[in-house]
N, C-alpha and C. Protein backbone atom coordinates (compact mmCIF):
# COMPACT_ATOMS: atom_id res chain seq x y z
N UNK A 1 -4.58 19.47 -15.48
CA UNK A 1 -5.40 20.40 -14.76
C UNK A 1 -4.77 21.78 -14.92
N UNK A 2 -5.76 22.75 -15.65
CA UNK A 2 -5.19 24.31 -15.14
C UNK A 2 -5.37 24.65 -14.20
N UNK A 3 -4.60 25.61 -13.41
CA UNK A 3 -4.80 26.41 -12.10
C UNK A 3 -4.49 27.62 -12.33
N UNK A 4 -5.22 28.84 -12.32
CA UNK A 4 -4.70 30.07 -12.09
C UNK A 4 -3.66 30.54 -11.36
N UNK A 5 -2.74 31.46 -11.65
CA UNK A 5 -1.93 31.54 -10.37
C UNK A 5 -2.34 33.38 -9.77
N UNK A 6 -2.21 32.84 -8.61
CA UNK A 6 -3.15 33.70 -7.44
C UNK A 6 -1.89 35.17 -7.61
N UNK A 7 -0.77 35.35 -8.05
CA UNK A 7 0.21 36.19 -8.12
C UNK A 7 0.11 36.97 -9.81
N UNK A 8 0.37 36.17 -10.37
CA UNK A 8 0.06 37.04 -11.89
C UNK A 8 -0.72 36.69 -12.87
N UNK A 9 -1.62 35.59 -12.21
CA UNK A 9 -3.39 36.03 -13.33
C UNK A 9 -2.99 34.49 -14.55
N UNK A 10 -1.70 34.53 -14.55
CA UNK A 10 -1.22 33.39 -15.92
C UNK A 10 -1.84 32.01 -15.46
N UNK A 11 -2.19 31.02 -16.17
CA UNK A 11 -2.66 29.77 -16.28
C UNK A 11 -1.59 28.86 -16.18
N UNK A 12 -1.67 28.07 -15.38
CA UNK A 12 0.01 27.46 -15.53
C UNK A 12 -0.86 26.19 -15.39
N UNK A 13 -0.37 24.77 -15.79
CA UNK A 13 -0.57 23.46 -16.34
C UNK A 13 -0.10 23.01 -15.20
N UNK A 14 -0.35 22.22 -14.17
CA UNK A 14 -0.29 20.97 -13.17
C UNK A 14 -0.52 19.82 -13.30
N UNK A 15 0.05 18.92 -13.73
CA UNK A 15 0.47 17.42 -13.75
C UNK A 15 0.30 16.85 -12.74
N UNK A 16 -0.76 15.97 -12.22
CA UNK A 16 -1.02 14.70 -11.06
C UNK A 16 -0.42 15.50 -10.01
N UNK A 17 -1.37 15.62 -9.45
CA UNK A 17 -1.57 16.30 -7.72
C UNK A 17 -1.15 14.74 -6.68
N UNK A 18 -0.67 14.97 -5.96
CA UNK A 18 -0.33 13.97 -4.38
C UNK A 18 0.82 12.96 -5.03
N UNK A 19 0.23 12.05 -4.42
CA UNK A 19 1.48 11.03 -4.48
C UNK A 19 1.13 10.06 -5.13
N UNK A 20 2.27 9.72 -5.76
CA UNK A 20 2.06 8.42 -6.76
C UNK A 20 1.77 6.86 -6.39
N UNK A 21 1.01 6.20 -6.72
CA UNK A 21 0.63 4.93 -6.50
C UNK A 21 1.72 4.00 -6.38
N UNK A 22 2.19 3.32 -5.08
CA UNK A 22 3.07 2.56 -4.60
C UNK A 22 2.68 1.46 -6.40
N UNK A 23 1.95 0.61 -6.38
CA UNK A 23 2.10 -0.75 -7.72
C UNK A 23 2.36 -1.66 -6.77
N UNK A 24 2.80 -2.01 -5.53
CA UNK A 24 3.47 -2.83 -5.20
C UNK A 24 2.69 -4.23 -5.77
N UNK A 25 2.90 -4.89 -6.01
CA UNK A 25 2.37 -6.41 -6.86
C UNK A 25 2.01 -7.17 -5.87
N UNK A 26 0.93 -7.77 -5.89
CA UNK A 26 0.29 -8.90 -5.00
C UNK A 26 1.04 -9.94 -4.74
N UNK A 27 1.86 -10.66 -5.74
CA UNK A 27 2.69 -11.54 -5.71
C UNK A 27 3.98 -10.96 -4.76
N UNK A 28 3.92 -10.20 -4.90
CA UNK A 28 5.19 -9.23 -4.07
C UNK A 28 4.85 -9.16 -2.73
N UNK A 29 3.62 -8.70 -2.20
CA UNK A 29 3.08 -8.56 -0.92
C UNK A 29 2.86 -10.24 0.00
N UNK A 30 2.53 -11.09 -1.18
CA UNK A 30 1.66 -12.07 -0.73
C UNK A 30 3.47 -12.95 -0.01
N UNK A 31 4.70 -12.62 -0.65
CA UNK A 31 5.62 -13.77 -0.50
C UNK A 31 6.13 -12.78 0.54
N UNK A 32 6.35 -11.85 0.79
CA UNK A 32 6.85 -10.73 2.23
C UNK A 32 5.98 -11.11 3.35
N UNK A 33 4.52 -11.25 3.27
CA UNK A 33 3.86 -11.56 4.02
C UNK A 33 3.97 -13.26 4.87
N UNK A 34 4.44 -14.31 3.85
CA UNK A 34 4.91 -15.52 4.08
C UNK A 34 6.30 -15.17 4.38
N UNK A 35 6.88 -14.54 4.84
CA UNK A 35 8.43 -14.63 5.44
C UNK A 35 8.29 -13.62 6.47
N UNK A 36 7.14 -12.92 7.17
CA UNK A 36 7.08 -11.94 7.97
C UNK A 36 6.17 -12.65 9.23
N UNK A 37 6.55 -12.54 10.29
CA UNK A 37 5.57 -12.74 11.05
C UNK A 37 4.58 -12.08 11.69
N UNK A 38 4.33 -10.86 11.51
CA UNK A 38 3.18 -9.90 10.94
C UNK A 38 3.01 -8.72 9.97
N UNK A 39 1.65 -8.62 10.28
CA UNK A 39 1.73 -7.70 8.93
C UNK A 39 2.82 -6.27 8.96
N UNK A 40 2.47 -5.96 10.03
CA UNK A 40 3.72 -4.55 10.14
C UNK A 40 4.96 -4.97 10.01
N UNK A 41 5.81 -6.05 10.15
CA UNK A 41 6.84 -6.29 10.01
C UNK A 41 7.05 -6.20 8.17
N UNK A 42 5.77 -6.92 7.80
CA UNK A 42 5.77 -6.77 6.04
C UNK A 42 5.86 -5.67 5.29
N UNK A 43 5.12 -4.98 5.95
CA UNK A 43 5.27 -3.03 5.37
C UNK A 43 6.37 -2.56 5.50
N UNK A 44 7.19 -2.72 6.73
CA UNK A 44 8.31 -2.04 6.97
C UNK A 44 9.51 -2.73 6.10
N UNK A 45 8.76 -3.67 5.82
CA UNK A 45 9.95 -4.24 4.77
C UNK A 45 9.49 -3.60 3.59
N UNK A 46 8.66 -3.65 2.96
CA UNK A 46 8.20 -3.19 1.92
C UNK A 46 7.83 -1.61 1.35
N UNK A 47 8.08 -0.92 2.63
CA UNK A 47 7.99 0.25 2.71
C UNK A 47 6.90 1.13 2.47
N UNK A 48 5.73 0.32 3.07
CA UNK A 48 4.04 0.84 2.86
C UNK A 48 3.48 1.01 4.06
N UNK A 49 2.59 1.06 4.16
CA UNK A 49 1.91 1.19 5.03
C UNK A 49 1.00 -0.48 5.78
N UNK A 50 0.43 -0.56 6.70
CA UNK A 50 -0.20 -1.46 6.76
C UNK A 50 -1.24 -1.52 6.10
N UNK A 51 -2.07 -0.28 6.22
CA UNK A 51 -3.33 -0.26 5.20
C UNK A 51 -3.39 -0.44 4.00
N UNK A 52 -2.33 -0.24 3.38
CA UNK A 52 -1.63 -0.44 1.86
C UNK A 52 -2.12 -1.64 1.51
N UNK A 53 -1.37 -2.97 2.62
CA UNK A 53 -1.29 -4.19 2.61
C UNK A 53 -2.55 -4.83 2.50
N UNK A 54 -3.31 -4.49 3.77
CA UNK A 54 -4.54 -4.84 3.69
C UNK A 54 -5.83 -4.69 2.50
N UNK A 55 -5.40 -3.37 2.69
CA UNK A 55 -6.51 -2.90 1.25
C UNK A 55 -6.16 -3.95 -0.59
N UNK A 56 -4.96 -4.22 -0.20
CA UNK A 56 -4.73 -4.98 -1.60
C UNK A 56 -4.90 -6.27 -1.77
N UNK A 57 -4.83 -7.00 -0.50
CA UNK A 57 -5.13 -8.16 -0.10
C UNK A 57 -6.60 -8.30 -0.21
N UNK A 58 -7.61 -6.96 0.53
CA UNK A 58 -9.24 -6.95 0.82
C UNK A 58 -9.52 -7.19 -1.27
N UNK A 59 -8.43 -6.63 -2.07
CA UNK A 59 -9.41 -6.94 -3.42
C UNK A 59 -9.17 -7.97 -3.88
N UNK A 60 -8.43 -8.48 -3.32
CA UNK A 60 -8.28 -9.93 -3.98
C UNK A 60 -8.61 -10.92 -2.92
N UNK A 61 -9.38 -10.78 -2.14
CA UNK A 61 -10.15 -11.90 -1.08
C UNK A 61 -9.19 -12.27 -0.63
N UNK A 62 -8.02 -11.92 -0.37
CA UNK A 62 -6.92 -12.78 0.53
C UNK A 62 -7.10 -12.55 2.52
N UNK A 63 -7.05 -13.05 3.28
CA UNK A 63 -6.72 -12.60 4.61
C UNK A 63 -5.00 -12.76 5.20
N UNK A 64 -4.68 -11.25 5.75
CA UNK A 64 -2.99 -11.48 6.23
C UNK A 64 -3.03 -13.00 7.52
N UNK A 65 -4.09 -12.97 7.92
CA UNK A 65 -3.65 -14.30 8.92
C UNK A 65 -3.23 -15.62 8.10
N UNK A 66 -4.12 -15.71 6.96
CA UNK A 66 -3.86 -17.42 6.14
C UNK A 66 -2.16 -17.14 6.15
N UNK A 67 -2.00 -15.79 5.37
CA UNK A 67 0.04 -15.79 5.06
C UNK A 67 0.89 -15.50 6.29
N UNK A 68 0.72 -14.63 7.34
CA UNK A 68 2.08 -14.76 8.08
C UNK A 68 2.39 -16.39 8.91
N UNK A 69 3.90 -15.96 8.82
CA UNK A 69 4.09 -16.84 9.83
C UNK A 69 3.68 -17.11 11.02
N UNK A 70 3.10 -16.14 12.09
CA UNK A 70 2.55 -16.03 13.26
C UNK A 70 0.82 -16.68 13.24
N UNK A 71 0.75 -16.72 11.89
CA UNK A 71 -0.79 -17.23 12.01
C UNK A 71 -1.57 -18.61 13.14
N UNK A 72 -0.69 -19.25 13.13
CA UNK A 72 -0.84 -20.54 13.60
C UNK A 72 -0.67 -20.29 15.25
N UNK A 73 0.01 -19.47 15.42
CA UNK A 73 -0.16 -18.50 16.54
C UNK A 73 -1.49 -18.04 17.75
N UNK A 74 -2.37 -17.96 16.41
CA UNK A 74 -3.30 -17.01 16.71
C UNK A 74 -4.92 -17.96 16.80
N UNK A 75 -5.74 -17.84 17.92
CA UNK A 75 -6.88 -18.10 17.61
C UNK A 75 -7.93 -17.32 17.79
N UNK A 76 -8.85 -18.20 17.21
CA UNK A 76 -10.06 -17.14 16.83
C UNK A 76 -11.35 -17.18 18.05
């Protein structure tokens, strides 16, 4: 991406704006999630966010209740 610069008129080249894509691997999330007994405990291990978790799980049809430990916990 070019951007003008607002000080001396020159074109200067910008390389990927924000922040870079965590990658964290499904296989990676899915076995943190089986040793965590919820999902926030999994992020903070993993160093994401919860929504991170979820959203990667939502594309691959997974639900965090089938994997934590606390699941069995919980009814519906």
């Amino acid at each position: 991406m070019i951007v003008k610069c607002e000080i001396c008129g020159n074109d200067v080249v910008v390389k990927g704006l924000g922040r870079k894509p965590l990658g964290i691997a499904v296989k990676i999330i899915h076995d943190t999630l089986r040793d965590s007994l919820t999902v926030t405990e999994a992020a903070t291990r993993l160093g994401c966010s919860r929504g991170y978790i979820y959203s990667v799980l939502n594309q691959h049809n997974i639900s965090p209740k089938q994997l934590t430990k606390g699941a069995h916990c919980v009814k519906n």
